[in-house]
C-alpha atoms as a PDB file:
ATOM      1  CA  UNK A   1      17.276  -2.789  -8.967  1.00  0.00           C
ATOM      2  CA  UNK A   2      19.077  -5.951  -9.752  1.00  0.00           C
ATOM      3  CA  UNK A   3      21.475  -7.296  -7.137  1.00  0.00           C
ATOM      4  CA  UNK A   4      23.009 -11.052  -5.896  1.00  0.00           C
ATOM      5  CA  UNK A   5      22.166 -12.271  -3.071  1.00  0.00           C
ATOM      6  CA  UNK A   6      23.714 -15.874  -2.369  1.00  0.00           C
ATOM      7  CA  UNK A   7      24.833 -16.425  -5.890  1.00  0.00           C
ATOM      8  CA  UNK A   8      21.333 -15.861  -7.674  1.00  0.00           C
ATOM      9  CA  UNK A   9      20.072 -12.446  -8.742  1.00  0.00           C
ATOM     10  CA  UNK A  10      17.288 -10.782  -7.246  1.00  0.00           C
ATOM     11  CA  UNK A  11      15.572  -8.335  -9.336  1.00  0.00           C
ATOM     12  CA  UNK A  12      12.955  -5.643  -7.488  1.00  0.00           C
ATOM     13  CA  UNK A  13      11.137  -3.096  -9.453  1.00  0.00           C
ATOM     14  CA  UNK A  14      10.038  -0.698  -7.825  1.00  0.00           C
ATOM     15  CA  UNK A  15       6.128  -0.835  -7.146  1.00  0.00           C
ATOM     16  CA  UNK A  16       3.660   1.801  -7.640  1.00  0.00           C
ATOM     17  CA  UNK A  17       3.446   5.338  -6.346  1.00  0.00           C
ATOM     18  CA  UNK A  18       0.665   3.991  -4.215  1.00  0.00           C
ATOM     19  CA  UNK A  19       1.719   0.651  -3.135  1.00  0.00           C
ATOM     20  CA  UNK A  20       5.202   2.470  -1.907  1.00  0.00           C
ATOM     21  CA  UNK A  21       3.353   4.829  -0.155  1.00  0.00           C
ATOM     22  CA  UNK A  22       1.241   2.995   1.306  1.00  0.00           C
ATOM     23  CA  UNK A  23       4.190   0.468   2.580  1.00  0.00           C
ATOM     24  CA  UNK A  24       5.400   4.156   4.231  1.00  0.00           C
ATOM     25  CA  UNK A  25       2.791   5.101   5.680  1.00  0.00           C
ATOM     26  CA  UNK A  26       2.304   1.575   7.674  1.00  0.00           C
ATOM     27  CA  UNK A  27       5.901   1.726   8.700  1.00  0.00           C
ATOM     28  CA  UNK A  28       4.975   4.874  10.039  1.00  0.00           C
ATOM     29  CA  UNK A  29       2.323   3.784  11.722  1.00  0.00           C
ATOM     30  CA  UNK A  30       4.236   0.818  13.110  1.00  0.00           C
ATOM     31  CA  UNK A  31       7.270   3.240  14.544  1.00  0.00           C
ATOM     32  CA  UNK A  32       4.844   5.729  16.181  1.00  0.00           C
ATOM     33  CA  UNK A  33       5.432   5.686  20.372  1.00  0.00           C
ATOM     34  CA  UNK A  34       8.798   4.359  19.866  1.00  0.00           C
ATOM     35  CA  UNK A  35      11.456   5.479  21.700  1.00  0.00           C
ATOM     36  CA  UNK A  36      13.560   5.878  18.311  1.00  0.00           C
ATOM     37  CA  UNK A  37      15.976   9.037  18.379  1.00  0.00           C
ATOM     38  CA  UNK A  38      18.110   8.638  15.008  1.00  0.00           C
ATOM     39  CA  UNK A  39      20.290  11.685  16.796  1.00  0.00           C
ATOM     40  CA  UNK A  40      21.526   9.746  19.842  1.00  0.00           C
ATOM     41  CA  UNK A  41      19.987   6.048  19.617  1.00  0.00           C
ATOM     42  CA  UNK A  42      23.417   4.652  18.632  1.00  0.00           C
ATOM     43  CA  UNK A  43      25.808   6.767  21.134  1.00  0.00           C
ATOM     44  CA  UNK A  44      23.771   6.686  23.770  1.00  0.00           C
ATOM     45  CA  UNK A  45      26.411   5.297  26.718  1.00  0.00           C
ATOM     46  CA  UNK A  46      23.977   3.473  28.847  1.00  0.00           C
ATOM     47  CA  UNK A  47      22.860   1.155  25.946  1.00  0.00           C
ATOM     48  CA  UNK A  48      18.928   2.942  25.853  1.00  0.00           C
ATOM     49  CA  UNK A  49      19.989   4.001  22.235  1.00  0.00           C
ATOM     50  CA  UNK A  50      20.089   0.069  21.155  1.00  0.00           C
ATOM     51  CA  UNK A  51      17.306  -0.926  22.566  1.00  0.00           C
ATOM     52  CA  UNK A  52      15.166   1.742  21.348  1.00  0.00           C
ATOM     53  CA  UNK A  53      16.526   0.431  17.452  1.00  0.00           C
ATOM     54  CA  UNK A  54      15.661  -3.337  18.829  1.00  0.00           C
ATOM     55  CA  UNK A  55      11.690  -1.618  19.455  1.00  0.00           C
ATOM     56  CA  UNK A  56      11.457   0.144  16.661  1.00  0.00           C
ATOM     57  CA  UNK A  57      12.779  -2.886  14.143  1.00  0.00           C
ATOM     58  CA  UNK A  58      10.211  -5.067  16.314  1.00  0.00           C
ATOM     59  CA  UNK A  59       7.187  -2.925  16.317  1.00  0.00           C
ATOM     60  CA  UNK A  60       8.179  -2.646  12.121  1.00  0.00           C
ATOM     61  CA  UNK A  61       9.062  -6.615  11.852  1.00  0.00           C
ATOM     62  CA  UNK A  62       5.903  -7.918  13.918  1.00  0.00           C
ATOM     63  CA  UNK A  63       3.212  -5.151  12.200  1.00  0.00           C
ATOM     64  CA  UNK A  64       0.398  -7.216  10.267  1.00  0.00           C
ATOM     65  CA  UNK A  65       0.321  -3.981   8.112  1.00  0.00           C
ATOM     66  CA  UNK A  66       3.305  -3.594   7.179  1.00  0.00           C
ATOM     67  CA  UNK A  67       3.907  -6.968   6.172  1.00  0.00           C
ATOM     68  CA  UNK A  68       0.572  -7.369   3.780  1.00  0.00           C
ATOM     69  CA  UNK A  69       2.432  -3.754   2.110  1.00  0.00           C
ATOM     70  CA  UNK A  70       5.617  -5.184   1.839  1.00  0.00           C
ATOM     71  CA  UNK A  71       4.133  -8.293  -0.306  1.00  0.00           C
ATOM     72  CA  UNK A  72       2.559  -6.096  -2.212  1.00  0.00           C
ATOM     73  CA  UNK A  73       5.495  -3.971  -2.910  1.00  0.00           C
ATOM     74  CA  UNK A  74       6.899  -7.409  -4.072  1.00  0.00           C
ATOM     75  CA  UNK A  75       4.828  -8.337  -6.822  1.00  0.00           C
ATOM     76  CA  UNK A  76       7.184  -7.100  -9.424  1.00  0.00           C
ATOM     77  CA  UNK A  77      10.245  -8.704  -7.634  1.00  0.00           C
ATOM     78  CA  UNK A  78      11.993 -11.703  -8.763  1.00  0.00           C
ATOM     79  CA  UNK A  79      14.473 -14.049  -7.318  1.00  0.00           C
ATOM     80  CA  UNK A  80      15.973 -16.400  -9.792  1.00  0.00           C
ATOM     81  CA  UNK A  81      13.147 -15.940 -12.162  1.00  0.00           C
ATOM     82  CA  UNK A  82      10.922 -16.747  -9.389  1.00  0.00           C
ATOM     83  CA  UNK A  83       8.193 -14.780  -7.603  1.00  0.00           C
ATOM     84  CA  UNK A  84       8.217 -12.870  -4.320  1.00  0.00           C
ATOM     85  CA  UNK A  85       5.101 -14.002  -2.475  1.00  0.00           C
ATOM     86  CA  UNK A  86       4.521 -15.885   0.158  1.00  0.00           C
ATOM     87  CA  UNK A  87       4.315 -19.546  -1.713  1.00  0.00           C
ATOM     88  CA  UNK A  88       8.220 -18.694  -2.553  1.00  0.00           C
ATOM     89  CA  UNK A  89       8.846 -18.505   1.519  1.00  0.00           C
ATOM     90  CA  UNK A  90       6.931 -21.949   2.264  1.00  0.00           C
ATOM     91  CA  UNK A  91      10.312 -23.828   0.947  1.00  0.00           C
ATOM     92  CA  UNK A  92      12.268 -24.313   4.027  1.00  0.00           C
ATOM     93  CA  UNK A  93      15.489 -23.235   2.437  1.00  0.00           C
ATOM     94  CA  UNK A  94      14.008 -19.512   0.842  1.00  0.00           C
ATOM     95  CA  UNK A  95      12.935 -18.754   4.698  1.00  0.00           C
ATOM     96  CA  UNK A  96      16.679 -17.254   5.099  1.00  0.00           C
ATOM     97  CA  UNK A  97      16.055 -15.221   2.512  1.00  0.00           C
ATOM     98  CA  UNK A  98      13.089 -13.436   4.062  1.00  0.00           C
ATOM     99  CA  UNK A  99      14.599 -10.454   5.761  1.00  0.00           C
ATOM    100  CA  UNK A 100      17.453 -10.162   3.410  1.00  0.00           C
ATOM    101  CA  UNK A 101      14.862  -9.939   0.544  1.00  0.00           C
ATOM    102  CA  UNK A 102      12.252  -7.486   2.840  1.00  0.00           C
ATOM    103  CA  UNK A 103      15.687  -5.305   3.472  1.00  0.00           C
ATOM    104  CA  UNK A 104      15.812  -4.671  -0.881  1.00  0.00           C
ATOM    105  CA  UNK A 105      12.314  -4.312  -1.040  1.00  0.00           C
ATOM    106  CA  UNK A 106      11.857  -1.803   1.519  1.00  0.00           C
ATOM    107  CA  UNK A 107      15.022   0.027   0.351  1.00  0.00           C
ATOM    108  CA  UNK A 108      14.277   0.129  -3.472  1.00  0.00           C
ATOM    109  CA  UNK A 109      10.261   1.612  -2.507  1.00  0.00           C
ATOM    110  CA  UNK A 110      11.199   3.815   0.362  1.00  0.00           C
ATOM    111  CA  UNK A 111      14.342   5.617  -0.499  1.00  0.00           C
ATOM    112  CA  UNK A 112      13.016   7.634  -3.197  1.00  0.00           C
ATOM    113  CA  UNK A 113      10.288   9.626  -0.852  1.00  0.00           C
ATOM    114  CA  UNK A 114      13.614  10.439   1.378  1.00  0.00           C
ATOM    115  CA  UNK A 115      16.643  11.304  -1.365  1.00  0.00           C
ATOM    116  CA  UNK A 116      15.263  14.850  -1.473  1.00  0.00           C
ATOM    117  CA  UNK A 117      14.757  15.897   2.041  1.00  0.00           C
ATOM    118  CA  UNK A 118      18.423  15.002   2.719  1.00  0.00           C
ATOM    119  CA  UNK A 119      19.755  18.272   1.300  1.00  0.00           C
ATOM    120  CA  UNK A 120      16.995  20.427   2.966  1.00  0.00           C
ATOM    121  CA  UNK A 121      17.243  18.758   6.073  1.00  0.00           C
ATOM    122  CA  UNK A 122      21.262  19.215   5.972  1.00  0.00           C
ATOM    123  CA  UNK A 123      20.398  23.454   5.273  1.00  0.00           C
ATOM    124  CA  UNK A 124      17.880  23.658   8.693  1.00  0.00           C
ATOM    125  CA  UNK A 125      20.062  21.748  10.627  1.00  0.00           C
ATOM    126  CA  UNK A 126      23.296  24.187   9.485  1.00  0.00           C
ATOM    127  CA  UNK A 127      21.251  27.471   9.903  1.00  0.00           C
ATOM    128  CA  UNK A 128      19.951  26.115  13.379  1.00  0.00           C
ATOM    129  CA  UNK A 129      23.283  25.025  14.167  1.00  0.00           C
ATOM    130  CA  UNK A 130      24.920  28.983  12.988  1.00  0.00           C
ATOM    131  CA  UNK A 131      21.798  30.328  14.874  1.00  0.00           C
ATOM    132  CA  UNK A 132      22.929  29.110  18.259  1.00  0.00           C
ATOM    133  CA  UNK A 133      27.068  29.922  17.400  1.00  0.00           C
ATOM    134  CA  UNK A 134      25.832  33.331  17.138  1.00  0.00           C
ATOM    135  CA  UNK A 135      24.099  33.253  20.380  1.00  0.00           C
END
């Protein structure tokens, strides 16, 4: 996946079957016990739904785990021709980058175990859904 991100291109190949699912699995681990609903977290009137998105992205953001997967997801990613490790984030000015960067990485390794289960999910949630109009 090639995109620009403040005028240079970053370039992220997707890692392996492993390394991706391994990166899953730890984010996983990191959102388990959260208070995430993905149904009502955003509509939720008394502002719960927010701050159970602020939890989750925490528990993901400051998990040890997922960050040594994510680096590893990044060894075929390139910005400007230059590595994504963690020598590229010691200049001051690539810090900015960081999430930005994490954000393609995760995207480009996780969205693939997910495209398919879209369309199923879609077809349970319309047959429960013409289930309980019949009732």
């Amino acid at each position: 996946m090639e995109t620009q991100l403040n005028g240079k291109t970053l370039n992220i190949t997707p890692a392996s079957f492993r390394d991706a699912l391994s990166l899953q699995k730890a984010i996983a681990r990191a959102l388990k016990g959260t208070d995430l609903d993905l149904d009502t977290s955003m509509i939720d009137g008394d502002g719960n739904g927010i701050n159970a998105v602020i939890t989750a992205s925490l528990s993901v953001i400051t998990s040890d785990e997922v960050e040594e997967k994510a680096f590893k997801c990044c060894e075929r990613a390139l910005y400007d021709n230059e590595k994504i490790n963690y020598d590229f984030f010691e200049k001051e000015e690539n810090r900015e980058l960081y999430f930005l960067i994490m954000i393609e990485v995760l995207k480009v390794n996780l969205v693939p175990f997910f495209k398919g289960l879209s369309s199923k999910f879609s077809g349970i949630k319309e047959t429960i859904t013409n289930s309980l109009k019949q009732k």
